[in-house]
Protein backbone atom coordinates (compact mmCIF):
# COMPACT_ATOMS: atom_id res chain seq x y z
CA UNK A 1 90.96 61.33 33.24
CA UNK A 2 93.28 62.93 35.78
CA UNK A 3 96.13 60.95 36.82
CA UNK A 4 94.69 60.56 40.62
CA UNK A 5 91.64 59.10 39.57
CA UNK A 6 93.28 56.71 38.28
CA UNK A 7 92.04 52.64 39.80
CA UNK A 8 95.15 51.14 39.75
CA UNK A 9 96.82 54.26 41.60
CA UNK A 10 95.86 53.16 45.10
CA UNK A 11 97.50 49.18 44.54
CA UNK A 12 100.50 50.98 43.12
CA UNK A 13 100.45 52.89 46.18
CA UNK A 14 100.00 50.55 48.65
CA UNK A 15 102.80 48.41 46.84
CA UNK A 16 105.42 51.67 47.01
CA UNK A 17 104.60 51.60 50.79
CA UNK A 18 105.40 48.47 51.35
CA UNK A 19 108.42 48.69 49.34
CA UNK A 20 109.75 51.65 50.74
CA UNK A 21 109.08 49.82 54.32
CA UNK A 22 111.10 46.57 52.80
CA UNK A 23 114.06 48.74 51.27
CA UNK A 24 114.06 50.59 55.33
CA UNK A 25 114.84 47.21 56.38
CA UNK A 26 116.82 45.31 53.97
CA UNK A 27 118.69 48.32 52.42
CA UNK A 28 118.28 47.46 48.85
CA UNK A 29 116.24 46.68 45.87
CA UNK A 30 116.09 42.83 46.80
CA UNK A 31 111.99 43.44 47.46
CA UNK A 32 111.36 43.38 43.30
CA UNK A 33 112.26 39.97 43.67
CA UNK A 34 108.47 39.12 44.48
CA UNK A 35 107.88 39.66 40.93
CA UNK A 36 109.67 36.76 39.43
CA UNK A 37 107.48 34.66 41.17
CA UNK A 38 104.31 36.47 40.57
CA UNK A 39 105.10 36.48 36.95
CA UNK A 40 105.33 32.87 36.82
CA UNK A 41 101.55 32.80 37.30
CA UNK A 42 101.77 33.33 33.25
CA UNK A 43 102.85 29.50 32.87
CA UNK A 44 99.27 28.61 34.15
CA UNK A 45 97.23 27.01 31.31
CA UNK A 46 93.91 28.65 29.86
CA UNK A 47 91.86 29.66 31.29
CA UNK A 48 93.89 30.37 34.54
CA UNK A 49 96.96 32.13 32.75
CA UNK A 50 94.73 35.40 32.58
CA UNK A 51 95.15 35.86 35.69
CA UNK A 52 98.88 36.01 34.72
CA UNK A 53 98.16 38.50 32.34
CA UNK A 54 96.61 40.74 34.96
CA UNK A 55 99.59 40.30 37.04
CA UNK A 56 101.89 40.58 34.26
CA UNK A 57 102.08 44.83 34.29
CA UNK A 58 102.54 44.66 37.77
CA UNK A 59 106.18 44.68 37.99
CA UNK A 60 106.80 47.54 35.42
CA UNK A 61 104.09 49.80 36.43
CA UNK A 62 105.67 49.64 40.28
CA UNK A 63 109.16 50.19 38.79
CA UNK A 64 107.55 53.34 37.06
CA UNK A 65 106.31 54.43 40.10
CA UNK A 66 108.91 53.97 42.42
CA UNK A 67 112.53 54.09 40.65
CA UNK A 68 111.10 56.78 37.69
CA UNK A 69 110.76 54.49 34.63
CA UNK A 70 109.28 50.79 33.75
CA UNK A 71 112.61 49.17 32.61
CA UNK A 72 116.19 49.42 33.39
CA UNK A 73 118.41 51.01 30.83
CA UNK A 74 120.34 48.35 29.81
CA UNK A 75 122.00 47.71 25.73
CA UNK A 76 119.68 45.04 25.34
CA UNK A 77 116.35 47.30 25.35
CA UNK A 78 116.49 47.58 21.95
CA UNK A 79 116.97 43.97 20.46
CA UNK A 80 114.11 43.13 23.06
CA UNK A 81 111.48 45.89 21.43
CA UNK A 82 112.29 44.18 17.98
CA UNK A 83 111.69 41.20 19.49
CA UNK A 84 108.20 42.50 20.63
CA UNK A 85 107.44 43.86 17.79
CA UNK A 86 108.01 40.33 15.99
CA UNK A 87 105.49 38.45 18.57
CA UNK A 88 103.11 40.88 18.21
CA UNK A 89 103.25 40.67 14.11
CA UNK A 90 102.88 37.15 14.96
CA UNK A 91 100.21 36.67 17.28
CA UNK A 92 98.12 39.35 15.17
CA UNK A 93 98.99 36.80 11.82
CA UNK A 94 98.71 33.17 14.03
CA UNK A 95 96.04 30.72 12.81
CA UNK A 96 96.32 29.34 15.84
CA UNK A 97 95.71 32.52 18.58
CA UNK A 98 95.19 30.46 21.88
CA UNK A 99 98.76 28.53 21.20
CA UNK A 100 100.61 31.79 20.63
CA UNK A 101 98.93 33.56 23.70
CA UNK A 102 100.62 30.23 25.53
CA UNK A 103 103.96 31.13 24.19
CA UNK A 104 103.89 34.88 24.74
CA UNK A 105 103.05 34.19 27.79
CA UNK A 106 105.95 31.86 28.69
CA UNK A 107 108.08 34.78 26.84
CA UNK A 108 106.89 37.99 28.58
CA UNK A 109 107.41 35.88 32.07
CA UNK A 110 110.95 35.15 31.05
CA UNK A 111 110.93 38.99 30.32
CA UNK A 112 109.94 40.16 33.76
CA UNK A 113 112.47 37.65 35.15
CA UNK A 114 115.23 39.15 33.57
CA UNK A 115 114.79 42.47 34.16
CA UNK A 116 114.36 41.97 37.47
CA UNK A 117 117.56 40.71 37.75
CA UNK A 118 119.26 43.71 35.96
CA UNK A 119 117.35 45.27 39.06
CA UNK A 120 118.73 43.11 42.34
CA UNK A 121 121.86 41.93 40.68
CA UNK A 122 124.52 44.37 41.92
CA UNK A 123 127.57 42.74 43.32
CA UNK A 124 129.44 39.74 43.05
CA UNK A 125 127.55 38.35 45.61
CA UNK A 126 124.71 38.86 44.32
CA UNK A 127 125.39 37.18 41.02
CA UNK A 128 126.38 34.38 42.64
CA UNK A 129 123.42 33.67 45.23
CA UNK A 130 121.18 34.27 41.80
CA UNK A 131 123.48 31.53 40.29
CA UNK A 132 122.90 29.09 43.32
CA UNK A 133 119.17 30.07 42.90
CA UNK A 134 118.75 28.59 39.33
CA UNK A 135 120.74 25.53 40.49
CA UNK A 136 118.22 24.73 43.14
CA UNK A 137 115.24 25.63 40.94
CA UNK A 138 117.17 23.05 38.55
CA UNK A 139 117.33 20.56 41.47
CA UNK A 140 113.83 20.76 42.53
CA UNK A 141 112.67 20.06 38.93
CA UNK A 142 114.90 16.99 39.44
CA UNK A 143 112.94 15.90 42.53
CA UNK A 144 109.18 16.36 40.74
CA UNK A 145 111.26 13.87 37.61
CA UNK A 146 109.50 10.63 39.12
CA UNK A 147 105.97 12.90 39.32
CA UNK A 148 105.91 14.23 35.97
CA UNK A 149 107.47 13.24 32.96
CA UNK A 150 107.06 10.79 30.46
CA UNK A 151 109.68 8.05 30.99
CA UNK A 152 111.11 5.69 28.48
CA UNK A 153 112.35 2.70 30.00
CA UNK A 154 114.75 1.44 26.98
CA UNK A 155 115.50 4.58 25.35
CA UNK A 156 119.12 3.96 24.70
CA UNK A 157 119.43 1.19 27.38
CA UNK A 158 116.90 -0.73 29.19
CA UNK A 159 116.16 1.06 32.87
CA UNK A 160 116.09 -1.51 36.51
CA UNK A 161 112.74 -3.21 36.30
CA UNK A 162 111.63 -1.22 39.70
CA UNK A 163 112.49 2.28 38.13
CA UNK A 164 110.35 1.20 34.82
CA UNK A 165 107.56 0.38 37.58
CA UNK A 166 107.81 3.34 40.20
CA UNK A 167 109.13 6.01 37.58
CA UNK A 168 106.67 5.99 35.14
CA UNK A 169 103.80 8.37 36.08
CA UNK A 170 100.06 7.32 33.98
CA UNK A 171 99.43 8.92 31.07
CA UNK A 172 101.88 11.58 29.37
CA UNK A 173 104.27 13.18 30.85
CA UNK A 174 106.51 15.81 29.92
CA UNK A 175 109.35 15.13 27.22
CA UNK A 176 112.23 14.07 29.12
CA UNK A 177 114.21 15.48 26.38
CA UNK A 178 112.74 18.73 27.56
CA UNK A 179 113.86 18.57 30.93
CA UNK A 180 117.25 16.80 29.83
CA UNK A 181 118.00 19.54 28.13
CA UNK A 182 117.18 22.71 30.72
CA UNK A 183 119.38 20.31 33.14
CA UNK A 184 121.79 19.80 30.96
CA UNK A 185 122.11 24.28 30.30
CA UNK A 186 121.93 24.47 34.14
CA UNK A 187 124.54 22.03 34.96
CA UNK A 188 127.74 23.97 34.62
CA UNK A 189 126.82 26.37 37.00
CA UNK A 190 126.84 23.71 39.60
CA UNK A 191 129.96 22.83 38.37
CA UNK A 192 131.32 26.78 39.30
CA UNK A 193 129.60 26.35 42.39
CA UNK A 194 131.65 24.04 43.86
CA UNK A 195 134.17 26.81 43.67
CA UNK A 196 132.28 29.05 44.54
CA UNK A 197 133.63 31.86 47.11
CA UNK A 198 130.96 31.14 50.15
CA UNK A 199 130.64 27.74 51.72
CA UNK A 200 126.84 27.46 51.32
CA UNK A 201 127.29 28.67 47.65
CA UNK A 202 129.86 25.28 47.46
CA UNK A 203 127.28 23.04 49.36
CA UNK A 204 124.82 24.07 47.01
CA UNK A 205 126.85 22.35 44.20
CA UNK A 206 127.98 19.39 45.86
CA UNK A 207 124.56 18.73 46.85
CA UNK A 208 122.94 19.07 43.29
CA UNK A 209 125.61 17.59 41.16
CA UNK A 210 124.87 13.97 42.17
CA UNK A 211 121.04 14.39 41.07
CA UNK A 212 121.80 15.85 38.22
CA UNK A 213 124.19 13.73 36.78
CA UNK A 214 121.52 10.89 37.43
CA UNK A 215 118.76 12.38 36.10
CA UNK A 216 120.39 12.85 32.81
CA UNK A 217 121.28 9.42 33.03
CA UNK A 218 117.68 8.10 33.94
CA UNK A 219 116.11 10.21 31.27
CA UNK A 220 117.94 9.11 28.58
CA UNK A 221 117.73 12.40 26.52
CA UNK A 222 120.89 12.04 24.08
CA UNK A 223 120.93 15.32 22.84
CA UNK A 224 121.34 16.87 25.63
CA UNK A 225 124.30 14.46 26.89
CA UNK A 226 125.91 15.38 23.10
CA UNK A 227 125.01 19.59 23.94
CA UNK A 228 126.53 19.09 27.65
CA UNK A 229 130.50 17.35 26.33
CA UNK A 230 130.63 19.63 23.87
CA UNK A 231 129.85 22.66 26.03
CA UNK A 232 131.81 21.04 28.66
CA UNK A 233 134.46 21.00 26.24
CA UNK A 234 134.37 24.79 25.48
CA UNK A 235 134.58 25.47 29.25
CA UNK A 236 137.39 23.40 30.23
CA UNK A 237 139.09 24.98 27.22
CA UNK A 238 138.12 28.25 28.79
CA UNK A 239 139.08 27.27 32.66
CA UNK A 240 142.79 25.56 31.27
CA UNK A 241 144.09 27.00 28.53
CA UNK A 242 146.07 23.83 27.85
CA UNK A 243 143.05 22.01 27.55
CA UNK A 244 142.74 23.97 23.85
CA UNK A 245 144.90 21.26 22.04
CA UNK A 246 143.20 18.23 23.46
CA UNK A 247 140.16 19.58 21.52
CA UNK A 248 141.56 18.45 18.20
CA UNK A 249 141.90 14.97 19.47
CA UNK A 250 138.55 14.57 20.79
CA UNK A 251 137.29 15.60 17.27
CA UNK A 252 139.29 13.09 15.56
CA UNK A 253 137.71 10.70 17.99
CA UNK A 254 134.43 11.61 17.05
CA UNK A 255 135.56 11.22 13.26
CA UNK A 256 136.70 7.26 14.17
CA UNK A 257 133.53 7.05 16.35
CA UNK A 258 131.16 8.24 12.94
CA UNK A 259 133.07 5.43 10.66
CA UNK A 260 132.62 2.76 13.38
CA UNK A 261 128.84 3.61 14.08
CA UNK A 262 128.18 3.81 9.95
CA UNK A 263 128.63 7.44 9.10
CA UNK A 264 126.75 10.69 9.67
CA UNK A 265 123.69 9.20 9.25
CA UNK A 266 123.94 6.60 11.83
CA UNK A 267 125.78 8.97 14.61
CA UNK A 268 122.98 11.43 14.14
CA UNK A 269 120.53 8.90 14.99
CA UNK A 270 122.80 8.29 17.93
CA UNK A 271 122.50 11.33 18.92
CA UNK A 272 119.54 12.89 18.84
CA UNK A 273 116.70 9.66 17.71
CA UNK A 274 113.37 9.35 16.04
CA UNK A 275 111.22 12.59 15.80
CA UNK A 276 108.62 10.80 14.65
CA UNK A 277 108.00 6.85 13.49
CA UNK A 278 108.43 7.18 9.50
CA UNK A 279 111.44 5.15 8.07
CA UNK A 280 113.65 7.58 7.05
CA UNK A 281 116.58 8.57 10.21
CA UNK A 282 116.65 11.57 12.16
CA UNK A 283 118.97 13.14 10.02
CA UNK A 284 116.40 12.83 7.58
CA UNK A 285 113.54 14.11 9.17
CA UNK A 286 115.58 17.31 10.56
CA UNK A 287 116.46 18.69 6.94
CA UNK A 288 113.52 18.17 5.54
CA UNK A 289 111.84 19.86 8.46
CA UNK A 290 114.86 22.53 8.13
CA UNK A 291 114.14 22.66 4.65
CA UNK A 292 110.61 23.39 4.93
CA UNK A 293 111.18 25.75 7.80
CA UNK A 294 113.82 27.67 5.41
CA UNK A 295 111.25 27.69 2.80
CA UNK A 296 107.80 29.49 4.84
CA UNK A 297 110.36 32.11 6.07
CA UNK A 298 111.39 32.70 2.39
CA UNK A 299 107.55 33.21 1.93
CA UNK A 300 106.54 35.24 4.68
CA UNK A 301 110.12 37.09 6.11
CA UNK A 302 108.65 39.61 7.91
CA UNK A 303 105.12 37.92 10.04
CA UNK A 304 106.34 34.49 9.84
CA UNK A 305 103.55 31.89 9.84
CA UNK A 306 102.84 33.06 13.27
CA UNK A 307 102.96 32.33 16.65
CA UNK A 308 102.39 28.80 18.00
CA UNK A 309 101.20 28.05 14.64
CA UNK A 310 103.96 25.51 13.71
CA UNK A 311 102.30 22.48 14.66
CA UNK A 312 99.36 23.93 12.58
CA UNK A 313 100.88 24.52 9.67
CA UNK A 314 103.94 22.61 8.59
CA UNK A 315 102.27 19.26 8.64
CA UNK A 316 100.08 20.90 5.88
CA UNK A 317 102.50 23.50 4.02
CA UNK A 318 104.34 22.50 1.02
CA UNK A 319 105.67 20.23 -0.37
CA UNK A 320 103.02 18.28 2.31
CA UNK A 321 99.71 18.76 1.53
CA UNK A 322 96.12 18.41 3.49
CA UNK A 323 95.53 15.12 1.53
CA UNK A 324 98.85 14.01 2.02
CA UNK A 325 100.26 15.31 5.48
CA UNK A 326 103.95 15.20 6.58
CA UNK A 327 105.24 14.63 9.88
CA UNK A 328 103.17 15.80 12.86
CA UNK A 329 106.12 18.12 14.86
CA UNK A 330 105.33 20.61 18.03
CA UNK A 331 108.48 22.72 16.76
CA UNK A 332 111.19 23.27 13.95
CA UNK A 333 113.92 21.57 15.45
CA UNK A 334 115.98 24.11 15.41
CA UNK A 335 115.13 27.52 17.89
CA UNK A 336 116.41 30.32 15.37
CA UNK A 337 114.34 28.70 12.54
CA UNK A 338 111.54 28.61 15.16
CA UNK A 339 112.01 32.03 16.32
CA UNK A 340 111.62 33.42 12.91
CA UNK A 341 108.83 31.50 11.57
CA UNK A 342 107.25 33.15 15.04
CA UNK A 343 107.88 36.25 14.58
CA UNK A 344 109.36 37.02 11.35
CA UNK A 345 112.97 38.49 10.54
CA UNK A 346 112.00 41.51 13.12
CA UNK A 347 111.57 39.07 15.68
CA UNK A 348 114.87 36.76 14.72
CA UNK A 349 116.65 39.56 14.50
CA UNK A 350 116.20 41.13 18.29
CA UNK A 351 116.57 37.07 20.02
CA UNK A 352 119.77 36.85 18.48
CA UNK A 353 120.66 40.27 18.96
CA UNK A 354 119.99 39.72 22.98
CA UNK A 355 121.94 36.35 22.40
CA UNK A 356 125.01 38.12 21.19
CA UNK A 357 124.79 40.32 24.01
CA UNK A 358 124.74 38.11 26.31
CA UNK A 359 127.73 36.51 25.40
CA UNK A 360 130.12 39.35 24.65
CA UNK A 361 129.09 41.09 28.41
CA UNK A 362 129.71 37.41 29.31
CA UNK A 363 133.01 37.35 27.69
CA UNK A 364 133.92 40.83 28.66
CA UNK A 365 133.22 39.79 32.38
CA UNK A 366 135.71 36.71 31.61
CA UNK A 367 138.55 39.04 30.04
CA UNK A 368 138.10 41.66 33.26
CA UNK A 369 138.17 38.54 35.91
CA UNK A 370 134.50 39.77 37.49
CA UNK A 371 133.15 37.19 39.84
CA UNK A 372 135.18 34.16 38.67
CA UNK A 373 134.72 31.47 37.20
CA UNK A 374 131.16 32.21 36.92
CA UNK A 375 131.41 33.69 33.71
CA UNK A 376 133.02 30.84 32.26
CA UNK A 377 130.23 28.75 33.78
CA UNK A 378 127.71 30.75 31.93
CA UNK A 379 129.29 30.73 28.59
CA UNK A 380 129.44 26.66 29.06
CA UNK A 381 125.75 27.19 29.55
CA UNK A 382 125.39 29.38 26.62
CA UNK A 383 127.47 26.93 24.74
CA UNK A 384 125.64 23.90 26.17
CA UNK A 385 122.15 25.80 24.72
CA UNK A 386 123.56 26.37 21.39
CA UNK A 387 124.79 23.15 20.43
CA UNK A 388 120.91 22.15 21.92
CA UNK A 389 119.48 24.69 19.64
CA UNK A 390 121.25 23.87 16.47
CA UNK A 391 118.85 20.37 16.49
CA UNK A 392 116.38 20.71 19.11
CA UNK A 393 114.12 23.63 20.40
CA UNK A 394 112.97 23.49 23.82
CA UNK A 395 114.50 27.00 24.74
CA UNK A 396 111.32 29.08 23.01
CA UNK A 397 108.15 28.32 23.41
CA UNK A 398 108.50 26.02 26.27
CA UNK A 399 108.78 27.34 30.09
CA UNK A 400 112.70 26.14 29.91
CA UNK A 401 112.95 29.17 27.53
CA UNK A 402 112.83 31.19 31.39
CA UNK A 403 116.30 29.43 32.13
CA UNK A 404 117.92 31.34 28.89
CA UNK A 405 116.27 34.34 29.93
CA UNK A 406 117.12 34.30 33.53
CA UNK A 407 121.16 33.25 32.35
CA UNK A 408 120.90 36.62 30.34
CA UNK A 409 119.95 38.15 33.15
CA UNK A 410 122.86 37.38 34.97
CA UNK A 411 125.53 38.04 32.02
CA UNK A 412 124.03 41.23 31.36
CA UNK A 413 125.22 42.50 34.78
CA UNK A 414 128.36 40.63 34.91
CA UNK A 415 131.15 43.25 33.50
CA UNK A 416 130.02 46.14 35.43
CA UNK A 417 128.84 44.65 39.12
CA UNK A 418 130.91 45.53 41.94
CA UNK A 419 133.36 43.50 43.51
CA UNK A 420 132.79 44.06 47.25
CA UNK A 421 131.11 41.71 49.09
């Protein structure tokens, strides 16, 4: 079939049109920006996410059409196609098909996002307006808090009697330690904002740190207070060098803390709380979990057990049984366990290969001064989303896995973006 024949030819046209009308009038590639929006159709659930998938090309065919190839060239092209390659081993192996369709989905919507952004972001202007952007996204998930997620009203300590009644939405809500947790990653670039180099850039995060801080507070989600001081930690280290000694300290506090509160044991349950209702603590539950995890990648490295299958599986898979299940868990606990029993070693391999990548053009922006203190403000993040990741895994899977993805985005273009305004 000849090229011109072709039905999707005349959208892509019409679409180049009104780009190259747009880039007349604005002067730059800012018009591809639609397509983070448009992409975020593929968070719909079934049956309405296919029309996510039909949206889902759009971006990459346009780019083909109009800038001469369907991606950017960027380092990270490679550790993303062996990330592919893992979610397609897994979807093809997945007992459970319609779960991982769910979680490509949130995946190849982070995807879009991101390379957009290696697209639009081109100064240090630029990087921070896209900075300010996630910090408002982050704030209006704040304001929807009362609408949508599942509150517990004496979590660690017992909420105001009026919040327990006016908070709590019917039925099940999200996890708040979900949304703690994608606050608690967004947070220090609010933080950076309020030194930001525009006013409205420093409004931005004067106005959102107050919400934040007290939505953390009203949801309760421990974890991600423990992932936030420690990242917090790492970034004041990084903003004061003098700050590097104190560190030492604060550990040793910690230490005293663990032999007041009863040990490991006890501080873990601190920490991060029940996964489930058995009797055993949360330490507990995680290694065996862990364990278990450890044990179906040993048995299938390269497919894993297949995407969105976890929930499917592990309650079942040795040493639990059909007649005897074990503990009924939505993930791993832990996102790089999760990631490969996904999509395999392949797949495991390329997420942390984009991880690295991130940080070192993160670090490299840091070391050259580009757009400051931004990056440190994103390695807090990254930080903040690391210590998460170690016990929790909200960042893959779940739509928060599109604020990692869109924070690559922006320390992928951080060393080499141009200074002028």
């Amino acid at each position: 079939m000849e090229q011109s024949h072709h039905p999707a030819l005349p959208v892509l046209k019409s679409f180049q049109q009104a780009y190259t009308r747009a880039e007349e009038k604005y002067g730059a590639r800012r018009i591809l920006l639609i397509f983070i929006p448009l992409s975020l159709t593929l968070f719909l659930p079934p049956p309405w996410l296919l029309f996510g998938f039909l949206l889902s090309p759009a971006y990459f065919l346009f780019r083909a059409r109009t800038l001469g190839s369907p991606l950017p060239q960027t380092k990270v092209n490679f550790p993303i196609l062996l990330l592919l390659v893992g979610v397609v081993i897994g979807l093809w192996v997945s007992p459970a098909r319609l779960s991982g369709v769910e979680s490509a989905a949130k995946l190849l919507a982070s995807l879009t996002t991101f390379y957009v952004l290696l697209d639009v972001l081109q100064t240090r202007a630029d990087v921070w307006r896209a900075a300010s952007a996630l910090v408002l996204a982050g704030l209006a998930v704040v304001l929807l808090l009362p609408f949508s997620v599942g509150w517990s009203a004496d979590k660690v300590f017992a909420l105001p009697a009026f919040l327990d009644w006016t908070l709590r939405p019917p039925g099940q809500g999200t996890n708040p330690n979900i949304v703690g947790g994608m606050l608690a990653a967004i947070l220090p670039l609010g933080l950076v904002l309020l030194v930001a180099p525009r006013r409205s850039e420093r409004i931005v995060g004067a106005i959102a740190l107050g919400p934040f801080l007290i939505a953390l507070l009203v949801l309760q989600a421990r974890a991600a207070w423990f992932a936030l001081l420690g990242g917090l930690a790492i970034g004041a280290t990084l903003y004061r060098r003098w700050f590097l000694p104190i560190i030492p300290l604060l550990l040793l506090g910690l230490l005293f803390l663990n032999q007041q509160l009863g040990g490991v044991e006890a501080l873990s349950d601190t920490i991060f709380g029940k996964i489930g209702k058995p009797t055993s603590g949360t330490l507990q539950e995680r290694v065996a979990l862990w364990t278990q995890a450890v044990e179906l990648i040993r048995a299938h490295p390269l497919t894993g057990i297949g995407m969105g299958a976890y929930p499917f599986v592990a309650p079942y898979a040795p040493p639990n049984s059909p007649s005897a299940p074990g503990l009924l868990a939505a993930h791993a606990h832990n996102v790089f366990l999760q990631v490969a029993l996904d999509t395999g070693i392949i797949g495991l391999a390329g997420f942390v290969g984009v991880f690295v990548m991130a940080i070192l053009s993160t670090w490299r922006a840091y070391t050259r001064q580009r757009a400051m203190p931004l990056p440190i403000g994103i390695l807090t993040a990254f930080s903040v989303i690391l210590l998460h990741s170690f016990a929790d895994g909200i960042f893959w899977g779940l739509k928060t896995g599109w604020v990692l993805w869109f924070l690559f985005g922006i320390a992928c273009v951080l060393p080499d973006i141009a200074e002028q305004e």
